[in-house]
N, C-alpha and C. Protein backbone atom coordinates (compact mmCIF):
# COMPACT_ATOMS: atom_id res chain seq x y z
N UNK A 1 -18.43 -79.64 32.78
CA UNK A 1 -17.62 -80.83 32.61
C UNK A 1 -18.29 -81.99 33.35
N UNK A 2 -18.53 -83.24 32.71
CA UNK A 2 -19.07 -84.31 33.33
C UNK A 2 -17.98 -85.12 34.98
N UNK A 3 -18.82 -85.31 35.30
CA UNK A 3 -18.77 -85.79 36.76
C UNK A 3 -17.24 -86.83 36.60
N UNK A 4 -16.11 -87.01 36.96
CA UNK A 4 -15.23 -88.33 36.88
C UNK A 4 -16.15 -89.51 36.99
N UNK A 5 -15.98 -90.29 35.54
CA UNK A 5 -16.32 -91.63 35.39
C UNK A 5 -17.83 -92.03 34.78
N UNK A 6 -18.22 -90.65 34.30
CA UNK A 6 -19.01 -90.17 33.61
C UNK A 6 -18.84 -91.16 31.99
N UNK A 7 -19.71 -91.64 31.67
CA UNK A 7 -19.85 -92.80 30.24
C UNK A 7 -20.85 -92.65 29.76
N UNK A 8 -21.00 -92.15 28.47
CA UNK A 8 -21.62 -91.91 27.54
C UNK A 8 -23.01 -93.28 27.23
N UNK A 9 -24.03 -92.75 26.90
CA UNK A 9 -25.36 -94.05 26.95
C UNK A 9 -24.50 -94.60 25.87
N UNK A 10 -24.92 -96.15 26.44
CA UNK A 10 -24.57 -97.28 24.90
C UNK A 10 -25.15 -96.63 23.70
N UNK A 11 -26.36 -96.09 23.37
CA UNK A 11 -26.50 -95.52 21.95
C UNK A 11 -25.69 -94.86 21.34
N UNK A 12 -24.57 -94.09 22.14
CA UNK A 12 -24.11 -93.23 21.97
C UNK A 12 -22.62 -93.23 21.78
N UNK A 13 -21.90 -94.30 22.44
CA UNK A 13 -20.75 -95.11 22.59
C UNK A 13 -20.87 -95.83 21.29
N UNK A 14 -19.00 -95.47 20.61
CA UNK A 14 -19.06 -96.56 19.37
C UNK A 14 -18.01 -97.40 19.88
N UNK A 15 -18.44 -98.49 20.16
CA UNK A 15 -17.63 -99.76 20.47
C UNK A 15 -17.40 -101.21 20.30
N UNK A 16 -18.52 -100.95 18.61
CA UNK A 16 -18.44 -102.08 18.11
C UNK A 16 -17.56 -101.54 16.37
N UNK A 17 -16.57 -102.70 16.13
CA UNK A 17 -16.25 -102.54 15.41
C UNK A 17 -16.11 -102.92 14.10
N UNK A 18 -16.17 -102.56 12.74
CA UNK A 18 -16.59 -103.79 11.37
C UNK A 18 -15.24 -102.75 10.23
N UNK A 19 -14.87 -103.77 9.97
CA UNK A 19 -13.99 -103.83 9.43
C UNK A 19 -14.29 -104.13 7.88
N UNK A 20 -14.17 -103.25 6.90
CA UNK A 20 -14.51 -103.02 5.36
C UNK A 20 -13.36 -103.44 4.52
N UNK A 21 -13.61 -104.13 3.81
CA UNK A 21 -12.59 -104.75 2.24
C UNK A 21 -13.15 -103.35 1.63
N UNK A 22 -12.33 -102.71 0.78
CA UNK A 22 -12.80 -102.01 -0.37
C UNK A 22 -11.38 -102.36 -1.77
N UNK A 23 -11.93 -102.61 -2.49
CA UNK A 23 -11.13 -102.27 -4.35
C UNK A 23 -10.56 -101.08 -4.14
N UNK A 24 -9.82 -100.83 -5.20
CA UNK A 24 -9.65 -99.45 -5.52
C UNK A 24 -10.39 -98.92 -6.22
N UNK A 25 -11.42 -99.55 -7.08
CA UNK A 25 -12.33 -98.92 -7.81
C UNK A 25 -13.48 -99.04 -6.58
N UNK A 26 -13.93 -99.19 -5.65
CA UNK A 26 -14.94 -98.84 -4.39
C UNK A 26 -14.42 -97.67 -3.98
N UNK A 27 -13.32 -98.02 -3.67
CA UNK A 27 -12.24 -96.69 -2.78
C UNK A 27 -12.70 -95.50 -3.43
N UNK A 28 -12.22 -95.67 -4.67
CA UNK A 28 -12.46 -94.22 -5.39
C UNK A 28 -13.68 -93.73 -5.59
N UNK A 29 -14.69 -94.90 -5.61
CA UNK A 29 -16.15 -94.29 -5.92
C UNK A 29 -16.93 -93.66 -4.57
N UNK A 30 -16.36 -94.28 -3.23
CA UNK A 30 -16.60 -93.75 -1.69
C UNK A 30 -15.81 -92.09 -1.80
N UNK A 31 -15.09 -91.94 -2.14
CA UNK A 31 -14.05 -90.93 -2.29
C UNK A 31 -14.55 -89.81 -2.80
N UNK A 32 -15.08 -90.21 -4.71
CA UNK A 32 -16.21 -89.03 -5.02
C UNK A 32 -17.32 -88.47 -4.42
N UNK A 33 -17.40 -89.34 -3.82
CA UNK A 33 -19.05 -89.01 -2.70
C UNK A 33 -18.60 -87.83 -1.81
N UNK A 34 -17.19 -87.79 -1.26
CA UNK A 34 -17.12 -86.99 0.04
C UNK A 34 -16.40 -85.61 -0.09
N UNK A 35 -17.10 -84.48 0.39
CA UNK A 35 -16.73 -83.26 0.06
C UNK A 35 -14.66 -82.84 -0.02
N UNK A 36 -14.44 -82.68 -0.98
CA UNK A 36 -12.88 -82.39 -0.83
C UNK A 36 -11.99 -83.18 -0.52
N UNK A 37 -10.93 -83.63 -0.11
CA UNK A 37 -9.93 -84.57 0.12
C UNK A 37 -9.96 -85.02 1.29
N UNK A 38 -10.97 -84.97 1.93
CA UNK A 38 -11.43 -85.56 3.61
C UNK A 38 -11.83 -87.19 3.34
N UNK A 39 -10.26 -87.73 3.57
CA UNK A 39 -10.41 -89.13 3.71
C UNK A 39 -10.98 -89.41 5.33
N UNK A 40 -10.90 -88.80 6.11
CA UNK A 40 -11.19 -88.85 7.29
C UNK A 40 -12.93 -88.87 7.68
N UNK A 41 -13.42 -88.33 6.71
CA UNK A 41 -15.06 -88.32 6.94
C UNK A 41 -15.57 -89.28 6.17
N UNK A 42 -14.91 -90.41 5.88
CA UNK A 42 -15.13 -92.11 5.25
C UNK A 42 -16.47 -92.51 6.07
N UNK A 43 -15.68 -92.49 7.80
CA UNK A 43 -16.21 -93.02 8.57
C UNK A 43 -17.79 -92.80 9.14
N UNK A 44 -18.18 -91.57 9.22
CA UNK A 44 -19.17 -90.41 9.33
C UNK A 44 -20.21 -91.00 8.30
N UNK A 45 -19.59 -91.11 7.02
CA UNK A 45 -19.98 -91.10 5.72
C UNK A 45 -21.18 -92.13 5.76
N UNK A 46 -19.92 -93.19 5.95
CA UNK A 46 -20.98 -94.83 5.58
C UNK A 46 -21.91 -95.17 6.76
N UNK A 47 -21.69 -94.48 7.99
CA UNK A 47 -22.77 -94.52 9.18
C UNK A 47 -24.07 -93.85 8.64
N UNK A 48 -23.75 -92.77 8.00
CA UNK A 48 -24.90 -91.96 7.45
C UNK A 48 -25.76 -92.68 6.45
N UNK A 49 -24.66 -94.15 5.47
CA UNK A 49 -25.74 -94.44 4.68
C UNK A 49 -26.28 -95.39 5.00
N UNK A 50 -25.88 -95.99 6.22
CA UNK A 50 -26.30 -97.29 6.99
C UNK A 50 -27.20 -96.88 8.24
N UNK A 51 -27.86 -95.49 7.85
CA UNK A 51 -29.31 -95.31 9.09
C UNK A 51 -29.90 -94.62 8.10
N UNK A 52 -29.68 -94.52 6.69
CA UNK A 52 -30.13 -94.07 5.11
C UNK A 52 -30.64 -92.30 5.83
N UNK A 53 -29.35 -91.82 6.58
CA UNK A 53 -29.57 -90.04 6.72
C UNK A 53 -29.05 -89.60 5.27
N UNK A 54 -28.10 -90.37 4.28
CA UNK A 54 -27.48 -89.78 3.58
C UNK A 54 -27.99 -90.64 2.07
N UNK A 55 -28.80 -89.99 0.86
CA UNK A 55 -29.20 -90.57 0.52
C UNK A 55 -27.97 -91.34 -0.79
N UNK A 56 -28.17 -92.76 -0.93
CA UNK A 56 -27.26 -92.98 -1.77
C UNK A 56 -26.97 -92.58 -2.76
N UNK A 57 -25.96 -92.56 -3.36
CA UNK A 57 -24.78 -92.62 -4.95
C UNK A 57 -25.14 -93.37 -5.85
N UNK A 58 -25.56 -92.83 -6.81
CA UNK A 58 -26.13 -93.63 -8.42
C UNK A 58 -24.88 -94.60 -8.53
N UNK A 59 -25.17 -95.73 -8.71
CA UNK A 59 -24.44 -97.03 -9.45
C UNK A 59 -23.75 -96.55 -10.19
N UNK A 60 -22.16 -96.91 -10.53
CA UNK A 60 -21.60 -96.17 -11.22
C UNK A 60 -21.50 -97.36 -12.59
N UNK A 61 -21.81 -96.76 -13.88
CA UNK A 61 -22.34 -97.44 -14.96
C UNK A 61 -21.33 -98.68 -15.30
N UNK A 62 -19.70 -98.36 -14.73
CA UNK A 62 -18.84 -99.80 -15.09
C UNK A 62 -18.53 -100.70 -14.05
N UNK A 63 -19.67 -100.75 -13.00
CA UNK A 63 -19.53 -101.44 -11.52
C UNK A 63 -18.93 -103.07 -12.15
N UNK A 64 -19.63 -103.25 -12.92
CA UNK A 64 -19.88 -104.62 -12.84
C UNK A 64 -18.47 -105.35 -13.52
N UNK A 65 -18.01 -104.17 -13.94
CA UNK A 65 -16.58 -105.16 -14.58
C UNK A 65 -15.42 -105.13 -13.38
N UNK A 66 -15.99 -104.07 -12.12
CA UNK A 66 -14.51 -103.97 -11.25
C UNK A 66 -15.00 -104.88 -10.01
N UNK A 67 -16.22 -106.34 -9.89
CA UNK A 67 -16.44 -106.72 -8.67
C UNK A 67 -15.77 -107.32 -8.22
N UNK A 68 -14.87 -107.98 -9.35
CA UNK A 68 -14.08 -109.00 -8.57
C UNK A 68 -12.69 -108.84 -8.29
N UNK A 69 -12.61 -107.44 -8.19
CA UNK A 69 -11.08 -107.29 -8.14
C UNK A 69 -11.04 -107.56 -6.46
N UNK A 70 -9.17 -107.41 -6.63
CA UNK A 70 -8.78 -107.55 -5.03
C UNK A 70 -9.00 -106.42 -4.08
N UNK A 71 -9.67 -107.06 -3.42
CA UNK A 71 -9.75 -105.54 -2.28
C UNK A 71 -8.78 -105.51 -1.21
N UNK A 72 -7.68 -104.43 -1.32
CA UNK A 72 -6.47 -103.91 -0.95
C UNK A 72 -6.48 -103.14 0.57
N UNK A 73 -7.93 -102.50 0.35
CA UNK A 73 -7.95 -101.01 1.52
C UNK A 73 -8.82 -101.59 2.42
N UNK A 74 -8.41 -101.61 3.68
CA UNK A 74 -9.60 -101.76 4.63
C UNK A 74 -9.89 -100.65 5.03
N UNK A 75 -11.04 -100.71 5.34
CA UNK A 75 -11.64 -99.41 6.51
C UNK A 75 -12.21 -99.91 7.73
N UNK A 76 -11.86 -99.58 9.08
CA UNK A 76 -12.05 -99.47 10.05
C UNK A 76 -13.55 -98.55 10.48
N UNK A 77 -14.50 -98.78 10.71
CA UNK A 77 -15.65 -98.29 11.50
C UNK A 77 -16.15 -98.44 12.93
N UNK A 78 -16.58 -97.48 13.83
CA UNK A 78 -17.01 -97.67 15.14
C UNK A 78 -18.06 -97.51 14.79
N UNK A 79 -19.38 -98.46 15.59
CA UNK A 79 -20.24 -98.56 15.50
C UNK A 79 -21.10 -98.29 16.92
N UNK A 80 -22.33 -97.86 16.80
CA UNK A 80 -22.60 -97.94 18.62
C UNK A 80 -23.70 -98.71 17.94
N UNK A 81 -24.62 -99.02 19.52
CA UNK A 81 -25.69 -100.04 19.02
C UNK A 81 -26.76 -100.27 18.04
N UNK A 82 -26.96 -98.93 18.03
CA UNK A 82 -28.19 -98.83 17.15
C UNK A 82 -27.67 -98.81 15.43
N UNK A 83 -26.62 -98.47 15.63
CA UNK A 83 -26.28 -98.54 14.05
C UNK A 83 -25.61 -99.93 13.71
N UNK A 84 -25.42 -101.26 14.58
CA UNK A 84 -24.57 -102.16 14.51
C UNK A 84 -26.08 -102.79 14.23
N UNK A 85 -27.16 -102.68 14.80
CA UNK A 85 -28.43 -103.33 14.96
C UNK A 85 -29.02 -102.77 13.69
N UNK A 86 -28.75 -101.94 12.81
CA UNK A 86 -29.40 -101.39 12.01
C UNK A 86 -29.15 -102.56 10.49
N UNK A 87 -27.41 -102.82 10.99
CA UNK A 87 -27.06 -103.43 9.80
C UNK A 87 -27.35 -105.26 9.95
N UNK A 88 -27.23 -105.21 11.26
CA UNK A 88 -28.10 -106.72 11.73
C UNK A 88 -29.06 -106.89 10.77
N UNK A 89 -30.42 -105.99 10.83
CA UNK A 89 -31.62 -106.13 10.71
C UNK A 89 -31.32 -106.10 8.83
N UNK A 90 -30.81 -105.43 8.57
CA UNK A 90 -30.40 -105.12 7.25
C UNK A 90 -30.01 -106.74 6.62
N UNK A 91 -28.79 -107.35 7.30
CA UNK A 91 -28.39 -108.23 6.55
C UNK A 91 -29.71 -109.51 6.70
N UNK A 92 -30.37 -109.51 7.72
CA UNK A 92 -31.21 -110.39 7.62
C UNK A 92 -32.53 -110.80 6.87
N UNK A 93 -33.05 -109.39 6.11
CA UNK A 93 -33.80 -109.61 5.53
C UNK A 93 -33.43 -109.81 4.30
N UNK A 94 -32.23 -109.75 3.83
CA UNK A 94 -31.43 -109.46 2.27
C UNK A 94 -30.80 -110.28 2.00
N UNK A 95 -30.58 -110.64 0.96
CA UNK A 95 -29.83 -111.91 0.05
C UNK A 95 -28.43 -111.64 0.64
N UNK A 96 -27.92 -110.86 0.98
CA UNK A 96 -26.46 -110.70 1.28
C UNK A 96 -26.50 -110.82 3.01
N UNK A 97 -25.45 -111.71 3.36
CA UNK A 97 -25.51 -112.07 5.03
C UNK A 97 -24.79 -112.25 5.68
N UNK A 98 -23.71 -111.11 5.36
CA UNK A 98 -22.50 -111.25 5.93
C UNK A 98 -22.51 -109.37 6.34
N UNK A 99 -22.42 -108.66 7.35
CA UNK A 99 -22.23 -107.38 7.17
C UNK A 99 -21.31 -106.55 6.60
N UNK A 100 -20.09 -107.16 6.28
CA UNK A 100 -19.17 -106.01 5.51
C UNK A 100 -19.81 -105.90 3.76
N UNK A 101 -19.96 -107.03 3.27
CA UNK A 101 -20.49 -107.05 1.92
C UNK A 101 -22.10 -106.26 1.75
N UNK A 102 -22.82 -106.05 3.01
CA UNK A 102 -23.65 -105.14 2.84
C UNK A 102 -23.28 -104.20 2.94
N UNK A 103 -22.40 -103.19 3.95
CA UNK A 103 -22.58 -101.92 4.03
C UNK A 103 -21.65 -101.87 2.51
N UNK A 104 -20.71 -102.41 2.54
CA UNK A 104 -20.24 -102.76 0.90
C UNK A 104 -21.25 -102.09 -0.13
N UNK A 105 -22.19 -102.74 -0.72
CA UNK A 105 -23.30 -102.80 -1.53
C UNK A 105 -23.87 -101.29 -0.97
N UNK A 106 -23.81 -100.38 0.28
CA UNK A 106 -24.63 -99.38 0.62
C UNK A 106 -23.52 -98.19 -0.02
N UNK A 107 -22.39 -98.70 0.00
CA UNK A 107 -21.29 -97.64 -0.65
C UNK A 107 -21.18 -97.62 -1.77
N UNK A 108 -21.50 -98.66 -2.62
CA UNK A 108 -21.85 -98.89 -4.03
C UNK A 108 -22.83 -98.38 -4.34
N UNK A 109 -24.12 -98.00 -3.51
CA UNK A 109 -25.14 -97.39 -4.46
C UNK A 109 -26.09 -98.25 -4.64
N UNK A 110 -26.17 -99.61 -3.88
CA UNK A 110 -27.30 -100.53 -4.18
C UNK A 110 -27.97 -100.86 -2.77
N UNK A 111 -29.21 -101.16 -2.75
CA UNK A 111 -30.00 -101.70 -1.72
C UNK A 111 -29.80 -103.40 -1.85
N UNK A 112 -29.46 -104.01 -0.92
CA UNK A 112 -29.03 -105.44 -1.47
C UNK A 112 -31.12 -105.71 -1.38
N UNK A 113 -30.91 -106.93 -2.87
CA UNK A 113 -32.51 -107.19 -3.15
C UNK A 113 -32.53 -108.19 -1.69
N UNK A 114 -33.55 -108.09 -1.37
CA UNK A 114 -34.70 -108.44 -0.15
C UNK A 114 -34.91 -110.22 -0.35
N UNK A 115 -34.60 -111.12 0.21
CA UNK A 115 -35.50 -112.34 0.47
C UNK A 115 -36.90 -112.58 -0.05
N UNK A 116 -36.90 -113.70 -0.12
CA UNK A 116 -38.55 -114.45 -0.01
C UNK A 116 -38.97 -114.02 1.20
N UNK A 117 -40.39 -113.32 1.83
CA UNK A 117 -40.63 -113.18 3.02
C UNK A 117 -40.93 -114.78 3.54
N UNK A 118 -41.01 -115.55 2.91
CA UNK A 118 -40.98 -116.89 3.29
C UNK A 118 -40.03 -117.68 3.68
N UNK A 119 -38.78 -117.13 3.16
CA UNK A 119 -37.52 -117.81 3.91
C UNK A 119 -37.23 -117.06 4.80
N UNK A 120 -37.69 -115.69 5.59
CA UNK A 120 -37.13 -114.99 6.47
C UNK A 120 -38.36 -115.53 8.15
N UNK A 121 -39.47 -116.01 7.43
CA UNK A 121 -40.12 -116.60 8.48
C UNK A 121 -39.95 -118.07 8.89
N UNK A 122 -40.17 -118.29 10.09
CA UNK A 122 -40.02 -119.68 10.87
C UNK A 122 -40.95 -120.43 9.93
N UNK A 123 -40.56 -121.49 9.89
CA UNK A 123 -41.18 -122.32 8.73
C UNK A 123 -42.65 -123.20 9.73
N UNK A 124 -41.79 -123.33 10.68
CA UNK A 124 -42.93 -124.08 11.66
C UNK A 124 -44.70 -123.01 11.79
N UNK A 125 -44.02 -121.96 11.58
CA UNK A 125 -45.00 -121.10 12.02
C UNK A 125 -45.74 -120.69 10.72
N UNK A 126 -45.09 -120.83 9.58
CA UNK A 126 -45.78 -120.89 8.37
C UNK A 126 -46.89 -122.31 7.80
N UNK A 127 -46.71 -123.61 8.33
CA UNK A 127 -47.35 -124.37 8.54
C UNK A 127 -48.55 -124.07 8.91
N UNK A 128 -48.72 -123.23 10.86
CA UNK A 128 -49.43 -123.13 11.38
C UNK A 128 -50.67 -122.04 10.72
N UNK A 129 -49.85 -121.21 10.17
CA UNK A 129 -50.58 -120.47 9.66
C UNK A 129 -51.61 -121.08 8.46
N UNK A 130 -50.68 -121.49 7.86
CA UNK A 130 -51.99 -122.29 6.82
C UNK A 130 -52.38 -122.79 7.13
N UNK A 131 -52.82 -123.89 8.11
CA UNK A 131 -53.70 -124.26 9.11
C UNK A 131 -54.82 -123.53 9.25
N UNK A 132 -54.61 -122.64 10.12
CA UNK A 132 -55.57 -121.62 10.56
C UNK A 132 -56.28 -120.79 9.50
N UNK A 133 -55.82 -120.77 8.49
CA UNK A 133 -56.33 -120.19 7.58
C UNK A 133 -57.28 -121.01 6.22
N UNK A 134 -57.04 -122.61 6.60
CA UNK A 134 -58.05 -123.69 5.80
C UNK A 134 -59.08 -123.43 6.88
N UNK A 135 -59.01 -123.38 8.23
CA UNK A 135 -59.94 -123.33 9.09
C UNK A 135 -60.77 -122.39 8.88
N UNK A 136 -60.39 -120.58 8.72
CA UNK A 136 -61.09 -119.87 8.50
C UNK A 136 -61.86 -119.93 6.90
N UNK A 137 -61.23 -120.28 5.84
CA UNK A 137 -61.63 -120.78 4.43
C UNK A 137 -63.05 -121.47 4.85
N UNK A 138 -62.45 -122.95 5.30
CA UNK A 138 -64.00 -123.68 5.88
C UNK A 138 -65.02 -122.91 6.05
N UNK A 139 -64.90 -122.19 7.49
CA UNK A 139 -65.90 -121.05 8.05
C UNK A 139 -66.53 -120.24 7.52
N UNK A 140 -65.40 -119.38 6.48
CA UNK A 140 -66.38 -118.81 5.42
C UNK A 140 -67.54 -119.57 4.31
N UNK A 141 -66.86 -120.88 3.68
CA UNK A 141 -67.58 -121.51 2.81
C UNK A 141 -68.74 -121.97 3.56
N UNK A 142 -69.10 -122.37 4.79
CA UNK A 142 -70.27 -122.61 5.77
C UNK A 142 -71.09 -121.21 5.75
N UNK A 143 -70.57 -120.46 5.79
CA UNK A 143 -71.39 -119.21 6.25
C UNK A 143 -72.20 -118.70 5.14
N UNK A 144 -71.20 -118.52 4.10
CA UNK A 144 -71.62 -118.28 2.46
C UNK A 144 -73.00 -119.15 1.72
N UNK A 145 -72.37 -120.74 2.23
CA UNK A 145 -73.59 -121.70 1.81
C UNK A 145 -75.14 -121.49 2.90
N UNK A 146 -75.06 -120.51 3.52
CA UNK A 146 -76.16 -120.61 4.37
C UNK A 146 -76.53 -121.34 5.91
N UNK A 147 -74.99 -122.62 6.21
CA UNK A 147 -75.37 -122.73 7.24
C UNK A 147 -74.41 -122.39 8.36
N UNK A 148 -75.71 -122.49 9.12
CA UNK A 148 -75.58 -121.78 10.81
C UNK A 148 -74.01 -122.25 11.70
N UNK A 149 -73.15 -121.51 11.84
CA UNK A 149 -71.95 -121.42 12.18
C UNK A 149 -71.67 -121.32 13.72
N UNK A 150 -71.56 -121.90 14.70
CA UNK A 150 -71.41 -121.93 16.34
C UNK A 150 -70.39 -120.96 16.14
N UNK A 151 -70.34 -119.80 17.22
CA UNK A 151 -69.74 -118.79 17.31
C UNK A 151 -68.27 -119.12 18.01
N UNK A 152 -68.22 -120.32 18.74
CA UNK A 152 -67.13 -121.05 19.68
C UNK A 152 -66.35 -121.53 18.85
N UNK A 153 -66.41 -121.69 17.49
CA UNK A 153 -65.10 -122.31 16.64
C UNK A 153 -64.78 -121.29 15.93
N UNK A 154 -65.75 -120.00 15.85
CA UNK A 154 -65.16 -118.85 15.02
C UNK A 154 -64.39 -118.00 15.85
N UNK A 155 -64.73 -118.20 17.03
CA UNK A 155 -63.61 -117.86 18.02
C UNK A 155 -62.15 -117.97 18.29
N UNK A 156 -62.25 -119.22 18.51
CA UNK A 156 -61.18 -120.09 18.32
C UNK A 156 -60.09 -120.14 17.34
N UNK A 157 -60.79 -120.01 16.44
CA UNK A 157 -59.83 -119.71 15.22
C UNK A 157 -59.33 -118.53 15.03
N UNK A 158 -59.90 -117.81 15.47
CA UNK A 158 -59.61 -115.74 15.70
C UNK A 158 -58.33 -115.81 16.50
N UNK A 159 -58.66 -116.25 17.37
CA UNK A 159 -57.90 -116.47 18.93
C UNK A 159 -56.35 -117.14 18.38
N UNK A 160 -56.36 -118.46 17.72
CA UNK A 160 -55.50 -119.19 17.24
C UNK A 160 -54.73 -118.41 15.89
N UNK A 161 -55.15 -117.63 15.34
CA UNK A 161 -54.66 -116.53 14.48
C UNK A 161 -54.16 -115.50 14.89
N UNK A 162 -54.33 -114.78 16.11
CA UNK A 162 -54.32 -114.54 16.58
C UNK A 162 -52.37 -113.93 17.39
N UNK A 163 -52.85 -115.25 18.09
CA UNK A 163 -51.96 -115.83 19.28
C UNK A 163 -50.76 -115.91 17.77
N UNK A 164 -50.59 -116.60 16.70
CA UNK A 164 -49.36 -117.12 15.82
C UNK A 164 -48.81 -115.76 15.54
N UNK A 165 -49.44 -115.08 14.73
CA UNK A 165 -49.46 -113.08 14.21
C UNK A 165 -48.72 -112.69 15.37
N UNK A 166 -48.94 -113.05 16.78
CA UNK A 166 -47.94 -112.56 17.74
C UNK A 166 -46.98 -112.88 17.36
N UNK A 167 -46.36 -114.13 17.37
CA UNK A 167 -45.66 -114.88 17.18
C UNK A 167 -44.85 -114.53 16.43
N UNK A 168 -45.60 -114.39 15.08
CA UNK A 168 -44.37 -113.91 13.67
C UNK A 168 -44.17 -112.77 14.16
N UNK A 169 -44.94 -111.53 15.05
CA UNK A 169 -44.01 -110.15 14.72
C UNK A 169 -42.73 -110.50 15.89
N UNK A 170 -43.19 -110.77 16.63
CA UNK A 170 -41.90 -111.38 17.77
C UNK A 170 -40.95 -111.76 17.14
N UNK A 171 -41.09 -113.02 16.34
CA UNK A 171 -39.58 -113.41 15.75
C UNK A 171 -39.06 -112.56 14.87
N UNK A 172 -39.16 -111.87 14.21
CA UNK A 172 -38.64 -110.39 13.02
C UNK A 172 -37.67 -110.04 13.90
C-alpha cells in the first residue's frame, strides 16, 4: 500500500477534462465499436483512439446526411497530460481547431485532413528561409559557372540555415 499522500505522476493522473457533443447517430456508431452493452468503456475507448492504440472504425457510408443533427449526449472524459497534449498537437496541425470536434472526427472514423505546412509555420521565419535559400541558389550558380567561391560566405549561410531549422523545429 502506498505511503499516506502518495500521488500518482502527472502522466498518470487524469485531471484534465473535455467534454464531447455526440448525435444520436455518433452515439450509436461509438456504441457499435464497443464490445457488448458496456456504455462505461466509452471513456477507455476514445483515449485509445486519441494515442491511435485502437485502430479506427470505417466511415459509416450515411455519415454525411446525420452531421448536422443536434447533439443531445455529452460525454465526459479524463484526460492526463500526455493524452490532453496528444490532442493539442493533433488539433494544431489539422483543419479542425477546436478539440471536442476532433476527437469527434476520431470517433467517426476520420483523420481530420492536415493544414498547409505553410500556415502551421511562423511566417516570419518562412521569409527568412527563402532568404537563405536565394543565398545558397546564388552560391551554387557561382560554383557551377566556374567561379572561385570564398569559403566565409558559404559558411555563413550554412550557419544562418542552420541557426532558422532550429528555430522551426522549436516552434512545432
Amino acid at each position: 500500500m502506498p505511503a499516506k499522500g502518495y500521488a500518482k505522476p502527472d502522466d498518470e493522473r487524469r485531471i484534465y477534462r473535455l467534454f464531447i457533443s455526440l448525435s444520436d447517430f455518433e452515439l450509436a456508431h461509438l456504441d457499435r465499436q464497443l464490445p457488448g452493452e458496456h456504455s462505461r468503456e466509452r471513456a477507455p475507448y476514445i483515449r485509445g483512439l486519441i494515442l491511435r492504440d485502437i485502430p479506427l472504425a470505417p466511415v459509416p457510408p450515411d455519415y454525411h446526411k446525420h452531421v448536422d443533427e443536434n447533439r443531445a449526449h455529452k460525454i465526459e472524459i479524463l484526460l492526463n497530460v500526455f493524452e490532453l497534449a496528444t490532442i493539442i498537437a493533433g488539433t494544431m496541425v489539422s483543419v479542425v481547431k477546436e478539440n471536442a470536434p476532433y476527437v469527434r472526427s476520431l470517433i467517426m472514423g476520420t483523420i481530420p485532413r492536415l493544414q498547409n505546412p505553410a500556415k502551421v509555420m511562423d511566417e516570419t521565419l518562412l521569409v527568412q528561409l527563402a532568404k537563405i535559400g536565394n543565398n545558397l541558389n546564388q552560391i551554387a550558380r557561382d560554383v557551377n559557372s566556374g567561379r572561385v567561391v570564398e569559403p566565409t560566405g558559404f559558411q555563413k549561410a550554412i550557419d544562418e540555415l542552420q541557426s532558422l531549422l532550429t528555430k522551426v523545429a522549436l516552434s512545432k
